[in-house]
N, C-alpha and C. Protein backbone atom coordinates (compact mmCIF):
# COMPACT_ATOMS: atom_id res chain seq x y z
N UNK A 1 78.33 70.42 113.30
CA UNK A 1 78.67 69.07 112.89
C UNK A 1 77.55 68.12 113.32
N UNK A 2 77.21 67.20 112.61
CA UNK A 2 76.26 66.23 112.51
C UNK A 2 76.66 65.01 113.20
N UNK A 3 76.30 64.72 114.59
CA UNK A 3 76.31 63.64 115.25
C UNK A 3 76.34 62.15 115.16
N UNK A 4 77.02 61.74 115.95
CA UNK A 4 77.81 59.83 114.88
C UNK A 4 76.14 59.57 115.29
N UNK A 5 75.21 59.70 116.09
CA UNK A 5 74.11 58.76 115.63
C UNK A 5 72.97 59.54 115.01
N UNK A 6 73.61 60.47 114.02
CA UNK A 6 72.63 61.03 112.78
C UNK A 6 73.29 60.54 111.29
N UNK A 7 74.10 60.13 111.59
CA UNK A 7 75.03 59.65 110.44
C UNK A 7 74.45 57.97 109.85
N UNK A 8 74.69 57.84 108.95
CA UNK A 8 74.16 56.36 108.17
C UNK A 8 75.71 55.94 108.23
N UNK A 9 75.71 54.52 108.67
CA UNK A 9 76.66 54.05 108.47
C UNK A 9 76.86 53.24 106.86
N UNK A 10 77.66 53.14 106.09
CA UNK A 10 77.26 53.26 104.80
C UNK A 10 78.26 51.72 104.73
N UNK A 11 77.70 50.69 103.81
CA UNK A 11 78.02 49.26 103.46
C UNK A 11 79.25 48.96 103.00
N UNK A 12 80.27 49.80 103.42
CA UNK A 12 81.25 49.60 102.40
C UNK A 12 82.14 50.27 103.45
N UNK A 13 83.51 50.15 104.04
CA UNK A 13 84.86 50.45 104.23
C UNK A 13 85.80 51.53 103.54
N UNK A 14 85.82 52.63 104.58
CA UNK A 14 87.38 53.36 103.47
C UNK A 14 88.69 52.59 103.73
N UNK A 15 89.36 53.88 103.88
CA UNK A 15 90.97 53.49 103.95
C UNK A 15 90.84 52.40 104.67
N UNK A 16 91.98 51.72 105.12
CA UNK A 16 92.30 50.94 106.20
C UNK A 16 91.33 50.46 107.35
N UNK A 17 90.26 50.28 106.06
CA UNK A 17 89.09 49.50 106.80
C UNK A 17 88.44 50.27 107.98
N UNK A 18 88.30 51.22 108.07
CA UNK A 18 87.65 52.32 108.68
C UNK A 18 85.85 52.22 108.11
N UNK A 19 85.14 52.81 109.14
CA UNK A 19 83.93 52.59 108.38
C UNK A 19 83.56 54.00 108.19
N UNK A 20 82.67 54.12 106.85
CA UNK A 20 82.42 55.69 106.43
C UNK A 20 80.72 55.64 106.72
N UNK A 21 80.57 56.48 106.99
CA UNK A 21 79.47 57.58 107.27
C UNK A 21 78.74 58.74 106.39
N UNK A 22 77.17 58.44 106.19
CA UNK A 22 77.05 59.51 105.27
C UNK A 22 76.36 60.44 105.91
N UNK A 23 76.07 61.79 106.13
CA UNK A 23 75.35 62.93 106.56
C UNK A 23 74.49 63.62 105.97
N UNK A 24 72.79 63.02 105.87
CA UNK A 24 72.29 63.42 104.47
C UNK A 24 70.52 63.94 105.43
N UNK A 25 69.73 64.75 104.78
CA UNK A 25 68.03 64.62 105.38
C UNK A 25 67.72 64.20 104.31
N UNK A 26 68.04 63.75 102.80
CA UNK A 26 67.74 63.55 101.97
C UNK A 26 68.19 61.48 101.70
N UNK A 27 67.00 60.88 102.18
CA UNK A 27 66.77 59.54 102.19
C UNK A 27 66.77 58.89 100.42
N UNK A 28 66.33 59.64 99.74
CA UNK A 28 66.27 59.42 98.36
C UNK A 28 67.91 60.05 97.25
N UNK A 29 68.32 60.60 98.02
CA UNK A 29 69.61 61.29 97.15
C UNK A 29 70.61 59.95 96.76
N UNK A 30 71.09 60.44 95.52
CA UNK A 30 72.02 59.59 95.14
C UNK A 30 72.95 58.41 96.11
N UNK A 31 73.76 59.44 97.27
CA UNK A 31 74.28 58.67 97.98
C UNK A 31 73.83 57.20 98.89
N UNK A 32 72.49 58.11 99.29
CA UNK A 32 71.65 57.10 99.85
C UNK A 32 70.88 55.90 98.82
N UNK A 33 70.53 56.01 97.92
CA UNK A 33 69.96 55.05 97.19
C UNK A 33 71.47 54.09 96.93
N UNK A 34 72.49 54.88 96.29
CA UNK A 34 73.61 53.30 96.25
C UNK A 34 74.09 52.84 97.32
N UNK A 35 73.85 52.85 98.96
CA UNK A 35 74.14 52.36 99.78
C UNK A 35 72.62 51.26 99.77
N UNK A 36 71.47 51.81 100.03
CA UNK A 36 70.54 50.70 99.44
C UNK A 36 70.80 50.13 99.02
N UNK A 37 71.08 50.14 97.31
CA UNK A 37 71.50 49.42 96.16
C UNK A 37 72.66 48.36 96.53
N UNK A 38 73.66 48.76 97.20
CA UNK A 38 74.42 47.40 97.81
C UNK A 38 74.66 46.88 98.71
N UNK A 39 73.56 47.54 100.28
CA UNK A 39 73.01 47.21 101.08
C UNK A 39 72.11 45.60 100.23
N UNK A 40 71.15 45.69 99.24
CA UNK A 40 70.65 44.88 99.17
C UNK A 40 71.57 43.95 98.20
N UNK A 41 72.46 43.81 97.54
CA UNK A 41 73.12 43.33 96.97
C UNK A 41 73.69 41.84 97.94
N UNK A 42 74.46 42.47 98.95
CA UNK A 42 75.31 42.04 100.32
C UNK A 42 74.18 41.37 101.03
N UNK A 43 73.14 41.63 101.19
CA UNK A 43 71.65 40.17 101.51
C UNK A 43 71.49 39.45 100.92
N UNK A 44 71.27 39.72 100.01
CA UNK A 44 71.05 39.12 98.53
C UNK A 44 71.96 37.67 98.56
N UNK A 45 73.22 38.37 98.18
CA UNK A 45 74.69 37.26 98.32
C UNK A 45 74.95 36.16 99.40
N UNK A 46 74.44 36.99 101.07
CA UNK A 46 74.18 36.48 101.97
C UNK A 46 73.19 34.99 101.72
N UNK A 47 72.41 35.41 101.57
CA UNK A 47 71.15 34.30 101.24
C UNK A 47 71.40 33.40 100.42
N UNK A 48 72.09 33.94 99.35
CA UNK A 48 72.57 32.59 98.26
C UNK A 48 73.88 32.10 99.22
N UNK A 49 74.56 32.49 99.70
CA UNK A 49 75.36 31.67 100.31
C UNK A 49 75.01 30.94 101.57
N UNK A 50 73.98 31.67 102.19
CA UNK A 50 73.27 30.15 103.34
C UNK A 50 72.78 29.30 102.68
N UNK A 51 72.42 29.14 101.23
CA UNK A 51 71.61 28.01 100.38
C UNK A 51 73.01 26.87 100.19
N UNK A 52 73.98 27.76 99.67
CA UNK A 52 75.11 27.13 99.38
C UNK A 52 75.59 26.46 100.44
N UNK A 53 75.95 27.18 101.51
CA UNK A 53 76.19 26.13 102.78
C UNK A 53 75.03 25.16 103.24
N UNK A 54 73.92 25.13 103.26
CA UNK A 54 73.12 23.87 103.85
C UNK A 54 73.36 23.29 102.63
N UNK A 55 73.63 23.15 100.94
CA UNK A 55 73.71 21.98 100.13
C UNK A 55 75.02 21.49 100.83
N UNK A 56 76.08 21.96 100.71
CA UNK A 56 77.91 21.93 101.22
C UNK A 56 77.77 21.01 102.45
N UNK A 57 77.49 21.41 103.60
CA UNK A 57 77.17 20.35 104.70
C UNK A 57 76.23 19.70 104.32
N UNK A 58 75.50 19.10 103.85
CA UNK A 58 74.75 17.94 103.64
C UNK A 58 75.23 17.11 103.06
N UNK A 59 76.19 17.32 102.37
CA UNK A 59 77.13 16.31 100.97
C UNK A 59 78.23 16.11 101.81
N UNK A 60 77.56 14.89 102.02
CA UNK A 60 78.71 13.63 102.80
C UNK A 60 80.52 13.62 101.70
N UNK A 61 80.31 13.89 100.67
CA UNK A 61 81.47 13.85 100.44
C UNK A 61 82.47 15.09 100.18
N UNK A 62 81.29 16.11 100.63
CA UNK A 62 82.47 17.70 101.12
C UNK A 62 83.83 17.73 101.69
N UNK A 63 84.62 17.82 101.64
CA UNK A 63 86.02 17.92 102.56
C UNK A 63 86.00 19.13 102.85
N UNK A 64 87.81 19.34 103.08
CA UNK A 64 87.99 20.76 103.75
C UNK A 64 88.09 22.05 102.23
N UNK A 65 88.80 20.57 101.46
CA UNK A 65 88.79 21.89 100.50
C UNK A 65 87.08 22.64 99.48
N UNK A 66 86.34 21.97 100.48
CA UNK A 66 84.96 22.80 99.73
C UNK A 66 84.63 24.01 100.71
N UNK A 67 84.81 23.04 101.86
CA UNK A 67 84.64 23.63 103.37
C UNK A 67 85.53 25.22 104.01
N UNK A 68 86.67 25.06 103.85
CA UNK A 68 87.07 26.32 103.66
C UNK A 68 86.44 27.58 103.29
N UNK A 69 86.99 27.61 101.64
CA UNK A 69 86.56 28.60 101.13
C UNK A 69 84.99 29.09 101.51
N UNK A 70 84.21 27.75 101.31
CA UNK A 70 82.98 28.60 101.98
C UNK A 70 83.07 29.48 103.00
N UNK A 71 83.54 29.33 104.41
CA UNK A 71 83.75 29.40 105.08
C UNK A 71 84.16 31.08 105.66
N UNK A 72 85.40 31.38 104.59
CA UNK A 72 85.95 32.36 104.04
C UNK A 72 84.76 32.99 103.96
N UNK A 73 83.82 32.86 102.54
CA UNK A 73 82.59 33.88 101.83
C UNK A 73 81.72 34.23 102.78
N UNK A 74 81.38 33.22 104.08
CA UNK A 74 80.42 32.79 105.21
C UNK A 74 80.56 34.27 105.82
N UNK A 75 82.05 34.29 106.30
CA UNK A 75 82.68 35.13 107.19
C UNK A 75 82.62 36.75 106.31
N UNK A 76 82.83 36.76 105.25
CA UNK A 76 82.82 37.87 105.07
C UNK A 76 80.83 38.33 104.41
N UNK A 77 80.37 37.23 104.17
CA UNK A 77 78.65 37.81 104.06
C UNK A 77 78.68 38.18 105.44
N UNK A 78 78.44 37.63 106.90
CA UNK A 78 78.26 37.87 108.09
C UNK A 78 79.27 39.50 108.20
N UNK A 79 79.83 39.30 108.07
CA UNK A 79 80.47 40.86 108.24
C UNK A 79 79.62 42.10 107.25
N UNK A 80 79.27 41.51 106.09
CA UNK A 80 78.45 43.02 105.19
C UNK A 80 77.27 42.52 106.26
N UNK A 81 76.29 41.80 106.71
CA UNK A 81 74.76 41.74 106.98
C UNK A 81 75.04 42.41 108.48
N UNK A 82 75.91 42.06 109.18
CA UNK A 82 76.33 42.73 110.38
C UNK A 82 76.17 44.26 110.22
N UNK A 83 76.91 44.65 108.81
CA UNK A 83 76.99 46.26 108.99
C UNK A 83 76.30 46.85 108.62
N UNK A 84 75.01 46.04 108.10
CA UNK A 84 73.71 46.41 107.09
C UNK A 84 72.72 46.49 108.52
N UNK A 85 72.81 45.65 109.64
CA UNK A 85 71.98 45.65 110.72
C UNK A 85 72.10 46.48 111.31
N UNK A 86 73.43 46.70 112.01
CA UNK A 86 73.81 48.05 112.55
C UNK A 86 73.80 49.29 111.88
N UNK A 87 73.76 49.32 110.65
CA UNK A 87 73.14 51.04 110.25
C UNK A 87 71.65 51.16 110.08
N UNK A 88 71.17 49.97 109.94
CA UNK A 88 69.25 50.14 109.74
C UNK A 88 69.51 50.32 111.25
N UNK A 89 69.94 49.54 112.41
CA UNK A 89 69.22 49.82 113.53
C UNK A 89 70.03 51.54 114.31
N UNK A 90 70.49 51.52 113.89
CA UNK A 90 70.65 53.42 114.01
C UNK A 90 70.10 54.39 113.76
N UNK A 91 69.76 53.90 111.99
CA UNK A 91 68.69 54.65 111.42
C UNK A 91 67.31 54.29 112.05
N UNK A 92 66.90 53.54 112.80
CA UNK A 92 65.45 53.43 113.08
C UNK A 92 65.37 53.94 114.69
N UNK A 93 66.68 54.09 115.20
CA UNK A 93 66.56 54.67 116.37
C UNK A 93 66.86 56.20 116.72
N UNK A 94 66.93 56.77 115.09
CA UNK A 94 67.06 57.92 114.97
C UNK A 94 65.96 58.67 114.30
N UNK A 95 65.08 57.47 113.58
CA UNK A 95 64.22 57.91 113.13
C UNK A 95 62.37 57.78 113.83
N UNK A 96 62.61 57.08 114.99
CA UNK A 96 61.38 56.90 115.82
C UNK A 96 61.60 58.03 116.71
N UNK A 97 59.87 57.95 116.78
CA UNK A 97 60.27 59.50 117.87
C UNK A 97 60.49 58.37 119.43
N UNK A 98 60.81 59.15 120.57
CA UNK A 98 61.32 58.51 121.88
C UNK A 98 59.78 58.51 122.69
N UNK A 99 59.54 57.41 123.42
CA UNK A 99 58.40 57.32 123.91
C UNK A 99 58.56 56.92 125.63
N UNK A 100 57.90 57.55 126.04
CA UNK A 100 57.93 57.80 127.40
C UNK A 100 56.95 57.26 128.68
């Protein structure tokens, strides 16, 4: 069996919000390229929504009901870029050799 820090943690949630894991030496295989593929998606979204929040707080006449929902999207981009950080930084600490 293949060790939790040889495993990619993969951008996306199973069941009951559990996080899934892929077990691959193959960096280019299908599996791995669509975790890329919405690895960068989930930045992507991220970024347009920090644009969206600095216009949102700057507009003096924002209330709660703009404020919210952002808020909401805020929370859940920070949760995909969170889980996009923590599997690159697994993968790069699995993939440097150890120096002494």
């Amino acid at each position: 069996m293949t060790a939790l820090n040889e495993l990619r943690l993969l951008p996306w949630s199973g069941p009951e919000g559990k996080p899934c894991y892929l077990s691959t030496d193959d960096s280019g295989g299908y599996m791995s390229r669509l975790a890329d593929n919405v690895e960068a998606v989930q930045l992507g979204t991220a970024a347009e929504l920090l644009e969206q929040a600095s216009t949102t707080l700057d507009d003096q006449d924002a209330g709660p009901e703009d404020l919210l929902p952002l808020a909401k999207e805020l929370t859940r981009a920070l949760r995909d870029v969170l889980r996009v950080a923590t599997s690159r930084g697994h993968l790069l600490a699995v993939s440097e050799p150890r120096r002494y």
